[in-house]
Protein backbone atom coordinates (compact mmCIF):
# COMPACT_ATOMS: atom_id res chain seq x y z
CA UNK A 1 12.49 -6.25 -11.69
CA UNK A 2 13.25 -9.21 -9.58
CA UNK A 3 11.81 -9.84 -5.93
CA UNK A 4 14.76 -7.86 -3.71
CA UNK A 5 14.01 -5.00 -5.78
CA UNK A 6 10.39 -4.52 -5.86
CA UNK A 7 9.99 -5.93 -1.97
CA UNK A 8 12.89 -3.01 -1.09
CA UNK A 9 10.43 -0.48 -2.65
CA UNK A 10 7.82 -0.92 -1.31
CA UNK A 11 9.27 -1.82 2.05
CA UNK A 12 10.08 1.60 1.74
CA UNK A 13 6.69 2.79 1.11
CA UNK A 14 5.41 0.57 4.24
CA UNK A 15 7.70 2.55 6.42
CA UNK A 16 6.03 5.56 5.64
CA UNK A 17 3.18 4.22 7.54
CA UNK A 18 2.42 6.13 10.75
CA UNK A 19 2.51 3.53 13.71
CA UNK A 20 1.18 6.27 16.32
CA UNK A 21 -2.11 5.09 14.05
CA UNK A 22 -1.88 1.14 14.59
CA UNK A 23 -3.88 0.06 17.61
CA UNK A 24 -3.70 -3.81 16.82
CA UNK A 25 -0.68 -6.45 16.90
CA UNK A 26 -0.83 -7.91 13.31
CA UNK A 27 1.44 -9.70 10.74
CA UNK A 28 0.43 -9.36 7.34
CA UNK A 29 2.06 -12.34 4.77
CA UNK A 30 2.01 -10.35 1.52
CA UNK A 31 2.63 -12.24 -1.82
CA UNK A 32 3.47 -10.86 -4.77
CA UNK A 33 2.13 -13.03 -8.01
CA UNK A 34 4.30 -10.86 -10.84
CA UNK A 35 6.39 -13.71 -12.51
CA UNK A 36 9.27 -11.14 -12.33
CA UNK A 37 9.67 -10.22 -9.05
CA UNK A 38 6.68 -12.54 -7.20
CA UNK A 39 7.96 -13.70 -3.73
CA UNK A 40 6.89 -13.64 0.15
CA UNK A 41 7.40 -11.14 2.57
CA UNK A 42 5.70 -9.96 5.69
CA UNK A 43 4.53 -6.29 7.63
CA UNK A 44 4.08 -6.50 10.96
CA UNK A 45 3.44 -4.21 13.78
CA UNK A 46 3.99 -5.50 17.66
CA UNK A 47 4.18 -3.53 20.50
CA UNK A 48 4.36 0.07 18.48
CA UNK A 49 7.03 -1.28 15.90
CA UNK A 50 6.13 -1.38 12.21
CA UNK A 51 8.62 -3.61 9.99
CA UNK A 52 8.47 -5.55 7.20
CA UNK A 53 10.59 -8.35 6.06
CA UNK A 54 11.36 -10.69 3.33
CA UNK A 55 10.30 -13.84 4.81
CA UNK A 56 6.82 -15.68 5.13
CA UNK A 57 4.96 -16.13 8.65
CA UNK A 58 3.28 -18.61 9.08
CA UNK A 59 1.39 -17.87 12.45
CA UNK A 60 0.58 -14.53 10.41
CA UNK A 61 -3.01 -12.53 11.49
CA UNK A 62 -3.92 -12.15 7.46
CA UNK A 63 -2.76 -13.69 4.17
CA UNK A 64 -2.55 -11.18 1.08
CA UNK A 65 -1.95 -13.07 -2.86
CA UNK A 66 -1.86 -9.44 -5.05
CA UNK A 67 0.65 -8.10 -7.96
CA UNK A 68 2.86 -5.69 -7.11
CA UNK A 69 1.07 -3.07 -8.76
CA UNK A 70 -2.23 -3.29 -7.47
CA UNK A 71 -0.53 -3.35 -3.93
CA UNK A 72 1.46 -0.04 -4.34
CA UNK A 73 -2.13 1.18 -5.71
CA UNK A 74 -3.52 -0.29 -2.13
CA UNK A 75 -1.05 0.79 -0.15
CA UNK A 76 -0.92 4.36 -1.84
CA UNK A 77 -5.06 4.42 -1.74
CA UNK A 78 -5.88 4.25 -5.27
CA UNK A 79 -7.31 1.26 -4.96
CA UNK A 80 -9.90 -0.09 -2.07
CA UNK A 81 -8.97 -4.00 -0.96
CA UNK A 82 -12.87 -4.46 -1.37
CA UNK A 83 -13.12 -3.69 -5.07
CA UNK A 84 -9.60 -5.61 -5.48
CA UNK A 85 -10.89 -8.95 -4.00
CA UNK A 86 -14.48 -8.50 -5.19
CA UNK A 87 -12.80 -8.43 -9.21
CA UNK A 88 -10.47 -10.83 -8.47
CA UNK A 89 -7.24 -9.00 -8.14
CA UNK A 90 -6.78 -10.08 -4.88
CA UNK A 91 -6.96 -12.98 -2.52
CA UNK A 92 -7.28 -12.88 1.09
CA UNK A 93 -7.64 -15.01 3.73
CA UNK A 94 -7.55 -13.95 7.81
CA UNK A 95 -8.59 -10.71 9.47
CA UNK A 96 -9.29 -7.77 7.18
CA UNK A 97 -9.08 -5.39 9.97
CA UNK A 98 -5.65 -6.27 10.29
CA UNK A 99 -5.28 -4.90 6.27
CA UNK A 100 -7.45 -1.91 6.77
CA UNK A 101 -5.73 -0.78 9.95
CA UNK A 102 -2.30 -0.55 8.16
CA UNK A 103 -3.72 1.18 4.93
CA UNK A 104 -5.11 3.52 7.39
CA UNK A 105 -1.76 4.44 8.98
CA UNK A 106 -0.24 4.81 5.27
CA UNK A 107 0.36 8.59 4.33
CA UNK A 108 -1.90 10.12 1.90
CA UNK A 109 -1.28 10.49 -1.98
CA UNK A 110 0.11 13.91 -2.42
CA UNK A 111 -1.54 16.28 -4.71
CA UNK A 112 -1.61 19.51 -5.71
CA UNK A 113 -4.15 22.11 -5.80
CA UNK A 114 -5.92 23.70 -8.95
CA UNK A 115 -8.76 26.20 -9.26
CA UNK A 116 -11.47 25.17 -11.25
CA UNK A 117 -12.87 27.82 -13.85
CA UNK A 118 -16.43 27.26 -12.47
CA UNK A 119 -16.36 27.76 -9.34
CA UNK A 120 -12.62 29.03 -8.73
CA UNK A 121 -12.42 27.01 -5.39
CA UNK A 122 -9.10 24.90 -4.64
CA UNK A 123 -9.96 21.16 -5.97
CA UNK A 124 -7.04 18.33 -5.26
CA UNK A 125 -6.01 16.34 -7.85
CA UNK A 126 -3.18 13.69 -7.40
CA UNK A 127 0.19 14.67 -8.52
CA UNK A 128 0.66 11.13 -10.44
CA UNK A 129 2.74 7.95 -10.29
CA UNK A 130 4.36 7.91 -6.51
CA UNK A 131 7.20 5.54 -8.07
CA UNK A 132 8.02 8.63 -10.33
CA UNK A 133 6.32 12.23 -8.75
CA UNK A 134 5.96 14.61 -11.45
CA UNK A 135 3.57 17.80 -11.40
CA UNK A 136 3.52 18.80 -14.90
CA UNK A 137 3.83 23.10 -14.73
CA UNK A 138 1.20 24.80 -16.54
CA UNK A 139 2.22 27.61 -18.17
């Protein structure tokens, strides 16, 4: 996958962010590291409007050096930006707030609900890749 591609997808998944939840002004630089598809883009929000765009910034709020994988796990929250820096996934300069407050505004992982023999109460369980949904039917 080369950088377009990847940054268009999860572009995509940045938009689903609710902005009604962003308080702050921010710009984010992102970096991807994949040799594939690594490249520079920026999320911003200013004045109630959430974008991203393929370009760097320079006078950005936060700096983010992650693969592309462990950001769509960040961004989807499998993944906590703590645990990624502390292991050395990710690098990070600037204002962490700035990070936290857009993972914040990002839409939940959907799941699905299952009763558990035990105790019979609902229990949610994610549904699975978000690239690819699939709920596998029990029969």
């Amino acid at each position: 996958m080369d950088f377009k591609t990847a940054f268009e997808k999860i572009k995509i998944e940045i938009e689903t962010a609710d902005p009604k939840k962003l308080t702050e002004n921010f710009a984010i630089q992102i970096t991807m590291t994949d040799e594939d598809c690594g490249g520079t883009f920026y999320v911003s929000h200013f004045d109630g409007t959430l974008m991203a765009e393929p370009y760097d910034y320079r006078d950005n709020t936060a700096a983010v050096e992650i693969s592309r994988s462990d950001l769509r796990r960040l961004l989807g929250g499998r993944s906590k930006a703590e645990n990624l820096i502390k292991n050395g996934k990710m690098n990070f300069s600037g204002d962490l707030g700035s990070l936290m407050e857009l993972i914040a505004a990002m839409p939940e992982p959907p799941t699905e609900v299952a009763l558990t023999e035990d105790s019979k109460k609902p229990v949610k369980k994610p549904l699975g890749n978000i690239e690819g949904i699939s709920a596998k039917s029990k029969k």
